[in-house]
PDB file of N, CA and C in Angstrom:
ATOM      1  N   UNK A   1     -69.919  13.057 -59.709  1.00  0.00           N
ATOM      2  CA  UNK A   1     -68.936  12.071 -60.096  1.00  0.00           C
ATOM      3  C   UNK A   1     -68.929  10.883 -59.131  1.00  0.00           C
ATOM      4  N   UNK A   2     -69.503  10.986 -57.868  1.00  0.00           N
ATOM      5  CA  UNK A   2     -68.959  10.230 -56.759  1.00  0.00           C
ATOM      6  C   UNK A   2     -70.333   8.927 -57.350  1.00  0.00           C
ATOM      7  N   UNK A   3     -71.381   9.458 -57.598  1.00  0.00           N
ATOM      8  CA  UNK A   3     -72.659   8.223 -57.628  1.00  0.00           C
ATOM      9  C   UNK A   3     -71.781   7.673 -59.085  1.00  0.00           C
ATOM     10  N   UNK A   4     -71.436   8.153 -60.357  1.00  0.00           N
ATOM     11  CA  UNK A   4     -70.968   7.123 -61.311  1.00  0.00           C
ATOM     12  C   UNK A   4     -70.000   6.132 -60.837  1.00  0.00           C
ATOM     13  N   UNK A   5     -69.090   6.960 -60.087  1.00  0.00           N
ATOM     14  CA  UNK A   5     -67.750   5.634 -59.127  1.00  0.00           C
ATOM     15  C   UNK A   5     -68.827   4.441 -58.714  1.00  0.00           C
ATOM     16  N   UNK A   6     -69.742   4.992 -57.813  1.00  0.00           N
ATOM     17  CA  UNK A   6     -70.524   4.070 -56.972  1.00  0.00           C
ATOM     18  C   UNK A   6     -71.127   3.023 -58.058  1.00  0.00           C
ATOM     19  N   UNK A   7     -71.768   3.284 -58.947  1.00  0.00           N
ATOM     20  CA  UNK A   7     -72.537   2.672 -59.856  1.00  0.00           C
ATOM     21  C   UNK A   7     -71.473   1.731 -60.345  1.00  0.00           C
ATOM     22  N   UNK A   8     -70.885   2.358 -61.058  1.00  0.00           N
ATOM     23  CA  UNK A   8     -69.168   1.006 -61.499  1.00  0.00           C
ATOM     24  C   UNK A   8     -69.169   0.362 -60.800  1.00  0.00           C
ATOM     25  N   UNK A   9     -68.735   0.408 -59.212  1.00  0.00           N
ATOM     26  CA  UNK A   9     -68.147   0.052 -58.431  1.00  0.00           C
ATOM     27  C   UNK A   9     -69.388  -1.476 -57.775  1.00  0.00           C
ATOM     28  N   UNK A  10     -70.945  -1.270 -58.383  1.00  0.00           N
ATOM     29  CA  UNK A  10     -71.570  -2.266 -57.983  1.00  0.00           C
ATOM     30  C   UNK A  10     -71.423  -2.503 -58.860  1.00  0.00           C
ATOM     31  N   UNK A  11     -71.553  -2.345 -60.253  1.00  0.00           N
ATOM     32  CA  UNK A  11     -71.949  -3.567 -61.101  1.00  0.00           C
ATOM     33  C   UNK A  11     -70.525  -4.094 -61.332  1.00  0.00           C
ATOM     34  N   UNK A  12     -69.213  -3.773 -60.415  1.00  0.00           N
ATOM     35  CA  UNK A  12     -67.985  -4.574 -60.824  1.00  0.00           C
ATOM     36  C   UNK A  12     -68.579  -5.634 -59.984  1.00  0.00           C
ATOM     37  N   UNK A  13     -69.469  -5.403 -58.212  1.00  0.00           N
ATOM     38  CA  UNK A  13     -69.668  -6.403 -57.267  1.00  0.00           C
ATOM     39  C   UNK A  13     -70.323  -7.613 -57.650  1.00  0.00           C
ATOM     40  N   UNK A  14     -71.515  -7.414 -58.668  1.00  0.00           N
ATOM     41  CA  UNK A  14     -72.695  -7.879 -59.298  1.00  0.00           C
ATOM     42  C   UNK A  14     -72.347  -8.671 -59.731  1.00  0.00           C
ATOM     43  N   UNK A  15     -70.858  -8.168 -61.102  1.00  0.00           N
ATOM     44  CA  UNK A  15     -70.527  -9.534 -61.988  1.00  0.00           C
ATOM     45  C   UNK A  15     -69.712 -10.468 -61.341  1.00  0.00           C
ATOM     46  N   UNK A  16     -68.894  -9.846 -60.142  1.00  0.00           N
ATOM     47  CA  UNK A  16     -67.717 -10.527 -59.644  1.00  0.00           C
ATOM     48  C   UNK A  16     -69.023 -12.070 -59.291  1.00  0.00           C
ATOM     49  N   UNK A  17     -70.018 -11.278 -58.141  1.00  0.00           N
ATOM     50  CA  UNK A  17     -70.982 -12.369 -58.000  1.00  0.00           C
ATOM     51  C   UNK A  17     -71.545 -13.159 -58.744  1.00  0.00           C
ATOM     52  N   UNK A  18     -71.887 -12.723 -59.889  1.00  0.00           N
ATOM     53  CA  UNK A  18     -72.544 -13.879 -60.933  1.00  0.00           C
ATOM     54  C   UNK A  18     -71.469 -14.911 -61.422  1.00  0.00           C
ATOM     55  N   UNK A  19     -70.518 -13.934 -61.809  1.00  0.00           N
ATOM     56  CA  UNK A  19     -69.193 -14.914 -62.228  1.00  0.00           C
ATOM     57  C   UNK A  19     -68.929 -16.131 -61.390  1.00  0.00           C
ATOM     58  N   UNK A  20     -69.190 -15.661 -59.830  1.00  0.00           N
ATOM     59  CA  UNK A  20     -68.572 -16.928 -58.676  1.00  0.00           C
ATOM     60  C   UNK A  20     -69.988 -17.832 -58.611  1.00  0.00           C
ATOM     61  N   UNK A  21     -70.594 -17.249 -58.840  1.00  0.00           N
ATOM     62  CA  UNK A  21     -72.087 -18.297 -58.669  1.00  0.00           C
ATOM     63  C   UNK A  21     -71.763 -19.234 -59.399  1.00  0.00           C
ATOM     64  N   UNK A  22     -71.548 -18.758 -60.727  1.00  0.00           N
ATOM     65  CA  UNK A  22     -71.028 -19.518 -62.237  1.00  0.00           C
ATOM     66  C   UNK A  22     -70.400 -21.043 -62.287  1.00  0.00           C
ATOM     67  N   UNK A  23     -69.397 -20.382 -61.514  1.00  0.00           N
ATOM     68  CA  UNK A  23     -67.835 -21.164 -61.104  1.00  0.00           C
ATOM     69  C   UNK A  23     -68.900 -22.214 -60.285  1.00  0.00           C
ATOM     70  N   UNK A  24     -69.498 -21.396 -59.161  1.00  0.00           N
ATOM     71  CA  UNK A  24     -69.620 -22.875 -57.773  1.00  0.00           C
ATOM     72  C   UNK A  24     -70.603 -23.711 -58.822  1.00  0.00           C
ATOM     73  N   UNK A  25     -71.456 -23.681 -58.893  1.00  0.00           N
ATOM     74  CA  UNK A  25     -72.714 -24.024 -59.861  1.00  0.00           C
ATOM     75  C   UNK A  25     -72.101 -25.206 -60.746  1.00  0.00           C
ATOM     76  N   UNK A  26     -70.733 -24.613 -61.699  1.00  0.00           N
ATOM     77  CA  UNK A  26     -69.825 -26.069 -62.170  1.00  0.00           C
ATOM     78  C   UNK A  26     -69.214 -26.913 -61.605  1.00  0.00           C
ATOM     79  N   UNK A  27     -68.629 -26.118 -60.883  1.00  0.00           N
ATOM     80  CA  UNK A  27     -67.508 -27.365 -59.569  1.00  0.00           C
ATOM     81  C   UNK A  27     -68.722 -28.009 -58.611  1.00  0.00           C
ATOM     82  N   UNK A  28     -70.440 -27.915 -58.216  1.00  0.00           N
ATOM     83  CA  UNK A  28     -70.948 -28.817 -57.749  1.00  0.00           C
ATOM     84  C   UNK A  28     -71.323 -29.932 -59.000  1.00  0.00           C
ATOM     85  N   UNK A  29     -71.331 -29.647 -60.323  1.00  0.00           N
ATOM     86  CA  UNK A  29     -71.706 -30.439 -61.217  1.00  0.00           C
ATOM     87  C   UNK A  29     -70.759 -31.229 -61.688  1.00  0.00           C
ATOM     88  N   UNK A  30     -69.215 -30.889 -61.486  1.00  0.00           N
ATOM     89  CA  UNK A  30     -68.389 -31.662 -61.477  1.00  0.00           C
ATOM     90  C   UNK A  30     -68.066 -32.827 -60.105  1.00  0.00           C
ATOM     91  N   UNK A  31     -68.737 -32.177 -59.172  1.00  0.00           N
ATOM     92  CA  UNK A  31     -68.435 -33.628 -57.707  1.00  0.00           C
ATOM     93  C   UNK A  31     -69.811 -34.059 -58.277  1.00  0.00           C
ATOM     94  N   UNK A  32     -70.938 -33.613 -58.712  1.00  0.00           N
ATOM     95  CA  UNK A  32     -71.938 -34.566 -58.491  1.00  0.00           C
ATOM     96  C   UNK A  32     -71.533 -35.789 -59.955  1.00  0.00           C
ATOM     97  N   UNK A  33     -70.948 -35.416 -60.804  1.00  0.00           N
ATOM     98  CA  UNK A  33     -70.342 -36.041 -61.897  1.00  0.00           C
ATOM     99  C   UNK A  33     -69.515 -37.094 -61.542  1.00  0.00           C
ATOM    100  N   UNK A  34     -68.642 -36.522 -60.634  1.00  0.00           N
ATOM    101  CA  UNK A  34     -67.250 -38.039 -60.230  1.00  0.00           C
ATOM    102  C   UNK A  34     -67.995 -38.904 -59.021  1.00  0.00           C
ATOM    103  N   UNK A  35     -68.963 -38.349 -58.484  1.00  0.00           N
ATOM    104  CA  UNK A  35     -69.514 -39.049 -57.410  1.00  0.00           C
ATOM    105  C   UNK A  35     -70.493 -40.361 -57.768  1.00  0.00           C
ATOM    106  N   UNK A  36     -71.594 -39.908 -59.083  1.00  0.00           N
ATOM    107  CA  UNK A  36     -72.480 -40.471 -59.525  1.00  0.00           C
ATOM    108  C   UNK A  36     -72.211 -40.646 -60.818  1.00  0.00           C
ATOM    109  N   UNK A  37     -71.300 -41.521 -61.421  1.00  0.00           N
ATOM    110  CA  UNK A  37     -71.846 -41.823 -62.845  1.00  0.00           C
ATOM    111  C   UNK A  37     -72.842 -42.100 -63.526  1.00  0.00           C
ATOM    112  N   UNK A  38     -73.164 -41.702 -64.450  1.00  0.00           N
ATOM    113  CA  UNK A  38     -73.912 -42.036 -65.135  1.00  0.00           C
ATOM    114  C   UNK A  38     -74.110 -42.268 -66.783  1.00  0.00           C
ATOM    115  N   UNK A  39     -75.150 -42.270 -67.594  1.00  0.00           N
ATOM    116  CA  UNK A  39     -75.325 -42.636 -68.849  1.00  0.00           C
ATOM    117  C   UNK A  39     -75.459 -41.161 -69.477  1.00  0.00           C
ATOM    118  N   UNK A  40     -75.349 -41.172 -71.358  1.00  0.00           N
ATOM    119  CA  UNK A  40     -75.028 -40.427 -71.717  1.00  0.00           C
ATOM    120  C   UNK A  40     -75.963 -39.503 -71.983  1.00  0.00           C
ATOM    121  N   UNK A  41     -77.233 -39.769 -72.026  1.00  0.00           N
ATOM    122  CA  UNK A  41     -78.594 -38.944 -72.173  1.00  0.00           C
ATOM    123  C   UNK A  41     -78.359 -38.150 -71.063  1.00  0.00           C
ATOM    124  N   UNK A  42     -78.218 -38.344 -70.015  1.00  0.00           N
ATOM    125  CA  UNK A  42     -78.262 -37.642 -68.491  1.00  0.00           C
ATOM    126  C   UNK A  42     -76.761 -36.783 -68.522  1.00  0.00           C
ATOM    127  N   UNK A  43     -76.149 -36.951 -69.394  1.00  0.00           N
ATOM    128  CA  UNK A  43     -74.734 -36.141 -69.108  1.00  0.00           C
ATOM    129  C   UNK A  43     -75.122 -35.191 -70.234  1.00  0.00           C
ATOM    130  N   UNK A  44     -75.960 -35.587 -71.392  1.00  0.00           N
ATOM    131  CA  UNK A  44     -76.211 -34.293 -72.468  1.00  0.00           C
ATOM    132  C   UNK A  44     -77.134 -33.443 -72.046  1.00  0.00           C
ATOM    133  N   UNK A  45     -77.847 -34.150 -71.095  1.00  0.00           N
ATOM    134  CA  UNK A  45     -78.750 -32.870 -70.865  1.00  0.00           C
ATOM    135  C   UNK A  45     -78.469 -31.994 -69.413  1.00  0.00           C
ATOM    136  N   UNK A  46     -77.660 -32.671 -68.774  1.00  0.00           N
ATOM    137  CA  UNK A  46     -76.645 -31.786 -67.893  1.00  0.00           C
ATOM    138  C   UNK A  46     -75.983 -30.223 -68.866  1.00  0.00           C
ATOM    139  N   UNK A  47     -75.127 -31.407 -69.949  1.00  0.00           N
ATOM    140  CA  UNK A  47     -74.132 -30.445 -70.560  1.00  0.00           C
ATOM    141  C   UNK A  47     -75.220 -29.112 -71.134  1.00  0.00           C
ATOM    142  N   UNK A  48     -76.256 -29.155 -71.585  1.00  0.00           N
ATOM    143  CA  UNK A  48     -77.370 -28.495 -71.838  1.00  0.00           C
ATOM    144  C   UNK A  48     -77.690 -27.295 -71.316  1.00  0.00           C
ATOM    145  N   UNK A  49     -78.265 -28.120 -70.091  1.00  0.00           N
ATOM    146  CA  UNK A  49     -78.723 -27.008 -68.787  1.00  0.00           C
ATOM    147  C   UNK A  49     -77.400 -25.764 -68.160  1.00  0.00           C
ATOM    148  N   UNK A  50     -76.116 -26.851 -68.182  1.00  0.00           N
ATOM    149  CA  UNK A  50     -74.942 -26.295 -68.057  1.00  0.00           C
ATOM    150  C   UNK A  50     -74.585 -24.985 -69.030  1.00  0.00           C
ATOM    151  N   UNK A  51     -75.255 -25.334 -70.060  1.00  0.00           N
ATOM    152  CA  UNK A  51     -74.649 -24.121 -71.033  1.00  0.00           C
ATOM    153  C   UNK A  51     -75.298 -22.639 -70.987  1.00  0.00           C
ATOM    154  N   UNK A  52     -76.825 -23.482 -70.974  1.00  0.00           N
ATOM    155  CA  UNK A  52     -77.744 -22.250 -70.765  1.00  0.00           C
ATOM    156  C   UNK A  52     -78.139 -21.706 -69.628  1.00  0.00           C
ATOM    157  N   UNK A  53     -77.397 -21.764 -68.682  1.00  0.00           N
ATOM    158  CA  UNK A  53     -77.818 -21.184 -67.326  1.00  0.00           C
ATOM    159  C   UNK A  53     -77.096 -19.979 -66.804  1.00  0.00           C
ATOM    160  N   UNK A  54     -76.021 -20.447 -67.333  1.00  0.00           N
ATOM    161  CA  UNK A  54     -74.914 -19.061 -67.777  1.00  0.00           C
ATOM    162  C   UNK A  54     -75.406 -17.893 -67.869  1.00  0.00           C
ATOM    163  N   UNK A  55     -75.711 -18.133 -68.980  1.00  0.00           N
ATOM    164  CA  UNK A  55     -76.097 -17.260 -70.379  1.00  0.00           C
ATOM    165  C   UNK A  55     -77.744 -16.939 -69.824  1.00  0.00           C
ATOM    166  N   UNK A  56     -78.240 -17.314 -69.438  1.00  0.00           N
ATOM    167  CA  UNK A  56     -79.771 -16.707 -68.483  1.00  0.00           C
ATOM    168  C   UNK A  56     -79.196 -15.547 -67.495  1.00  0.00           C
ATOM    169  N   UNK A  57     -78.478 -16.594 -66.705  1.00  0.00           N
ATOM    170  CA  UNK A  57     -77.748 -15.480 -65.415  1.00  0.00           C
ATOM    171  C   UNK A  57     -77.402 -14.495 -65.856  1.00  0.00           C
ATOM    172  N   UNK A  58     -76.086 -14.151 -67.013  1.00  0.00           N
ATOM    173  CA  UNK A  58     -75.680 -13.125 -67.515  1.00  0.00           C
ATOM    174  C   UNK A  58     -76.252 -12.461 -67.946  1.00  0.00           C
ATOM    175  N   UNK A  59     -77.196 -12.590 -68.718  1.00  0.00           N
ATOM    176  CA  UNK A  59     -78.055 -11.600 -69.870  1.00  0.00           C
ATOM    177  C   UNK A  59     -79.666 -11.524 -69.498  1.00  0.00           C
ATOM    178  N   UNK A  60     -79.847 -11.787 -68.014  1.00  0.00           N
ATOM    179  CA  UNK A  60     -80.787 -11.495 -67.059  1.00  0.00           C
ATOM    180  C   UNK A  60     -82.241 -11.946 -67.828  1.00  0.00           C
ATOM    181  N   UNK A  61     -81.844 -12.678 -68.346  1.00  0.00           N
ATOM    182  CA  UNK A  61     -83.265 -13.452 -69.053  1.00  0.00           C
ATOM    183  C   UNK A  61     -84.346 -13.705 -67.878  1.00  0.00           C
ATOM    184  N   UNK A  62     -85.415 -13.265 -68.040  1.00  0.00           N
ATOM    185  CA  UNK A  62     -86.409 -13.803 -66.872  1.00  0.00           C
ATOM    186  C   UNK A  62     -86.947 -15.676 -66.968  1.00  0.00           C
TER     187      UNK A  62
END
């Protein structure tokens, strides 16, 4: 019983980590956003990369 606790108990560590990667990863794309304006091609393909990087991280896409 004690290795299933253990096993939970990382992959609660794992997501907590991916989750915060997540978070920092937006809040630098939001200062690099108010810092550097720019045009709208360069903000769609931000919003882009933004969406799918997530979703790589999470679902461990190579």
């Amino acid at each position: 019983m004690h290795t299933v606790i253990a096993a939970e108990a990382l992959f609660f560590v794992l997501a907590f980590a991916k989750g915060a990667g997540i978070m920092l990863g937006y809040d630098i794309l939001r200062a690099f956003r108010r810092g550097f304006p720019h045009g709208g091609r360069l903000v769609a393909a931000e919003d882009f990369f933004t969406g799918c990087s997530p979703g790589f991280c999470v679902f461990d896409v190579p």
